[in-house]
C-alpha atoms as a PDB file:
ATOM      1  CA  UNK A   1      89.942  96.395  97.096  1.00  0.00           C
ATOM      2  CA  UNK A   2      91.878  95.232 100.129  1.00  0.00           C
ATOM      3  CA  UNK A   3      93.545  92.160  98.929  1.00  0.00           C
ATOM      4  CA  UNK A   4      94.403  94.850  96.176  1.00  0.00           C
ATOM      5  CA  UNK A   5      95.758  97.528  98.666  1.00  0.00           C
ATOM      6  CA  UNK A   6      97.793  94.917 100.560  1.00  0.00           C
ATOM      7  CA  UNK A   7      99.295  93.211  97.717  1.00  0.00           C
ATOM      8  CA  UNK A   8     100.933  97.126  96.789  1.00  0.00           C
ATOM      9  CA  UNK A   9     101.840  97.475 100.445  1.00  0.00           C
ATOM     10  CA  UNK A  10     103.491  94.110 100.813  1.00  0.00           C
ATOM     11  CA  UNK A  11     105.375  95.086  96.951  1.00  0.00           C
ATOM     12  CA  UNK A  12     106.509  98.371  98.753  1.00  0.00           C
ATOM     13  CA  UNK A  13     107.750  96.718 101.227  1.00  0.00           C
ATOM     14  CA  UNK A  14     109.688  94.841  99.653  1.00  0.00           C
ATOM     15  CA  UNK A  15     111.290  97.124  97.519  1.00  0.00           C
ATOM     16  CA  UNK A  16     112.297  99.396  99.405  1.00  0.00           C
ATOM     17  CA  UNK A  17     112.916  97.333 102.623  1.00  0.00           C
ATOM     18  CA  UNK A  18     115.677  98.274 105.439  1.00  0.00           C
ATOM     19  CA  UNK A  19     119.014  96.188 106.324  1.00  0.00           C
ATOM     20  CA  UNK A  20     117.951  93.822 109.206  1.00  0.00           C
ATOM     21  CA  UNK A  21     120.758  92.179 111.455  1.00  0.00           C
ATOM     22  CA  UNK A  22     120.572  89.299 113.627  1.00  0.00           C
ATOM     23  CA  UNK A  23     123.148  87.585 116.216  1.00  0.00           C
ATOM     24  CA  UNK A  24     123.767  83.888 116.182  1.00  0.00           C
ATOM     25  CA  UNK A  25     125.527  81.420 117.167  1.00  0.00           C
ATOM     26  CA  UNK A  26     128.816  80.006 114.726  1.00  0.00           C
ATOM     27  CA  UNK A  27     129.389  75.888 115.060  1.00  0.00           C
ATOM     28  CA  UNK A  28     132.547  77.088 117.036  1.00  0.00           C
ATOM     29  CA  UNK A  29     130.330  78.268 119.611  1.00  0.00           C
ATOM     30  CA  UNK A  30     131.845  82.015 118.457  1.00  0.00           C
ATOM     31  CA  UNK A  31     129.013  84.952 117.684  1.00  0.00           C
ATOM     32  CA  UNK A  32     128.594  85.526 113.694  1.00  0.00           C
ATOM     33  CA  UNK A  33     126.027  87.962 112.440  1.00  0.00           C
ATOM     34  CA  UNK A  34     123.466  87.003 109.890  1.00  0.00           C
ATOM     35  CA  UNK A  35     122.553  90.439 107.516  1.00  0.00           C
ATOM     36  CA  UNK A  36     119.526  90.700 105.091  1.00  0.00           C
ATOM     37  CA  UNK A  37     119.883  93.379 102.579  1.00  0.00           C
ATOM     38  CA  UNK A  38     117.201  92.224 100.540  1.00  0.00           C
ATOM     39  CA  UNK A  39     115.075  94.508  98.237  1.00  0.00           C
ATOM     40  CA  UNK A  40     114.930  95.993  94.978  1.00  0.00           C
ATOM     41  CA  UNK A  41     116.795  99.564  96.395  1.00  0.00           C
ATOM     42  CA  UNK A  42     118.645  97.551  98.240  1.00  0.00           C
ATOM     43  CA  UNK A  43     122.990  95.770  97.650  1.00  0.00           C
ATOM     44  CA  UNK A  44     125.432  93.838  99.082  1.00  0.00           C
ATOM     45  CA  UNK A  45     126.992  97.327  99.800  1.00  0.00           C
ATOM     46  CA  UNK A  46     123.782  97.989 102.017  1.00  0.00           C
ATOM     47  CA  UNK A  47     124.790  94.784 104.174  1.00  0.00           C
ATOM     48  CA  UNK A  48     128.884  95.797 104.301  1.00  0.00           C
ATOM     49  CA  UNK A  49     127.841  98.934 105.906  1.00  0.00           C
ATOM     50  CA  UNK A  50     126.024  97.194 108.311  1.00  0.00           C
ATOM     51  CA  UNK A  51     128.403  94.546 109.130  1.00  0.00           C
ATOM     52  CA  UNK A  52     130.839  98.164 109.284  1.00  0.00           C
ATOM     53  CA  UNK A  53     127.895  99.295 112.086  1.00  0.00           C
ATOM     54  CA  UNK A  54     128.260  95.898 113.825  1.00  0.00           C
ATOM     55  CA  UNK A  55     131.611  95.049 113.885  1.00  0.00           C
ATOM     56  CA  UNK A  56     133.503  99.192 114.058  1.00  0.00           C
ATOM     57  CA  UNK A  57     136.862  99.503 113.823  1.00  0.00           C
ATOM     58  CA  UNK A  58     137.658  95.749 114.623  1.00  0.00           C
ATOM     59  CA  UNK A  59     136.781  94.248 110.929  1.00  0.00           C
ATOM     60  CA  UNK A  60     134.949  91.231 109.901  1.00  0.00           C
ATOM     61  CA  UNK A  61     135.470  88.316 108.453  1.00  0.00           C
ATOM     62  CA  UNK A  62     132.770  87.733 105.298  1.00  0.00           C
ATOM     63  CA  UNK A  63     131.717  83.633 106.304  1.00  0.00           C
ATOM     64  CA  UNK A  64     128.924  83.361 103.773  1.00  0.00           C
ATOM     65  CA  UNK A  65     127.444  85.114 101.141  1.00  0.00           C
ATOM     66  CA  UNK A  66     123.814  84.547  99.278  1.00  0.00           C
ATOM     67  CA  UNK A  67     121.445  86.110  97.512  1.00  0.00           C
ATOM     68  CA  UNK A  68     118.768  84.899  94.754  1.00  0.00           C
ATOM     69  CA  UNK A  69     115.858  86.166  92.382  1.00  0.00           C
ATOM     70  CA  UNK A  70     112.496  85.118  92.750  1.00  0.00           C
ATOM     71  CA  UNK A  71     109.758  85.981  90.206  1.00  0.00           C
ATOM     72  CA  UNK A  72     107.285  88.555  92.122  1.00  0.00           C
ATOM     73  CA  UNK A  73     104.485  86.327  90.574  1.00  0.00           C
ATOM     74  CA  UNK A  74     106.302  83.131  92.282  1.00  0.00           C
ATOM     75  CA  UNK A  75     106.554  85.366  95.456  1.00  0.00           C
ATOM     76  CA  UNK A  76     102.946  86.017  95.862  1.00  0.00           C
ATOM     77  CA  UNK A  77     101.695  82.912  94.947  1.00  0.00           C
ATOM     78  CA  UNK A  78     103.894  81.870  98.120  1.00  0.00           C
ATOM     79  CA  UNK A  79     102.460  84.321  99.820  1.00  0.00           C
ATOM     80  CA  UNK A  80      99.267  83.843  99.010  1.00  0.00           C
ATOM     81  CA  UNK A  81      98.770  80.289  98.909  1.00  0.00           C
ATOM     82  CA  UNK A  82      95.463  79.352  99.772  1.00  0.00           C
ATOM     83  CA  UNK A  83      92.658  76.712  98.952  1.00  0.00           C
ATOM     84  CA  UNK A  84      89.797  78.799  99.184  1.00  0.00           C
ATOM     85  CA  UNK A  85      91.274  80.961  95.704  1.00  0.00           C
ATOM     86  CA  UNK A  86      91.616  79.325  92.321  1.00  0.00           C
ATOM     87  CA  UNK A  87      92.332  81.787  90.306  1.00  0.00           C
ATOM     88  CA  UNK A  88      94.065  85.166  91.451  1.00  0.00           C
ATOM     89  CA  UNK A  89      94.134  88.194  88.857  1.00  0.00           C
ATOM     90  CA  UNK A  90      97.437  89.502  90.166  1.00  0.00           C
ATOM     91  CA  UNK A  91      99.401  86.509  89.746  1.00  0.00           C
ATOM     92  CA  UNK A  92     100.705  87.932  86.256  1.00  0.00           C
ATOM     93  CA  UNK A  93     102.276  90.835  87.728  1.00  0.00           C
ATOM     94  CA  UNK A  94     105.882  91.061  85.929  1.00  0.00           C
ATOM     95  CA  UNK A  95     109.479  91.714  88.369  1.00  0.00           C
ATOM     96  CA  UNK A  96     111.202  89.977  90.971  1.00  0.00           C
ATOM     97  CA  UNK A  97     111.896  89.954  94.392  1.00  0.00           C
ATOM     98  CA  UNK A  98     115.773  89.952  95.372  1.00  0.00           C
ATOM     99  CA  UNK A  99     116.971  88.113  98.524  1.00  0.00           C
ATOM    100  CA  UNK A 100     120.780  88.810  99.871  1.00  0.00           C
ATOM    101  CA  UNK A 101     121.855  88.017 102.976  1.00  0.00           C
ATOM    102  CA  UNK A 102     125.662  87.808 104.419  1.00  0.00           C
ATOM    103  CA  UNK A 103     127.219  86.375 107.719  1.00  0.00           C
ATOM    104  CA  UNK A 104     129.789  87.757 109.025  1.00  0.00           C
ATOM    105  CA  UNK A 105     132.037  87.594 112.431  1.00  0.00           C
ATOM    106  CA  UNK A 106     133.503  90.655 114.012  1.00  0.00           C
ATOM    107  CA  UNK A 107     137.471  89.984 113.642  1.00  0.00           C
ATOM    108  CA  UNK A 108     138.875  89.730 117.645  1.00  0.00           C
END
């Protein structure tokens, strides 16, 4: 029941999921800006907006740009991976899980 419970929690999660920023550090020592947009209700326009947040009236430049599919089932066998189980129920569940990130750097 609670392995049940979590497993639709964690797929919420996921889908709906909010656009998550973080600062590094470029190799030209410059500050870039690493976006995750991931999620089923989520798109590259998601991440754009928030580079718009980040960066304002200055621009960015787009560095990088990737994004994948990964079978839900592959996802929470990741997830999940454990010794102790050798045979999980859920593992059939159908879908995917969507990754996108972007990096940016706020124009000068």
């Amino acid at each position: 029941m609670h392995r049940t419970f979590f497993v639709f929690a964690i797929f919420i999660t996921l889908l709906s999921g909010c656009v998550a920023s973080k600062e590094i550090f470029l190799a030209d020592g410059t500050r870039g800006h690493n976006i995750n947009c991931s999620g089923a209700g989520k798109n590259y326009s998601n991440c754009l907006e928030k580079a718009g947040e980040i960066c304002g009236t200055r621009g960015y430049h787009i560095l990088d740009q990737a994004g994948n599919i990964v079978s839900f089932s592959g996802a929470l066998r990741e997830l999940n991976a454990s010794p102790r189980t050798a045979s999980v129920g859920y593992i059939s569940q159908s879908g995917s899980v969507i990754n996108r990130n972007l990096l940016v750097k706020c124009k000068e």
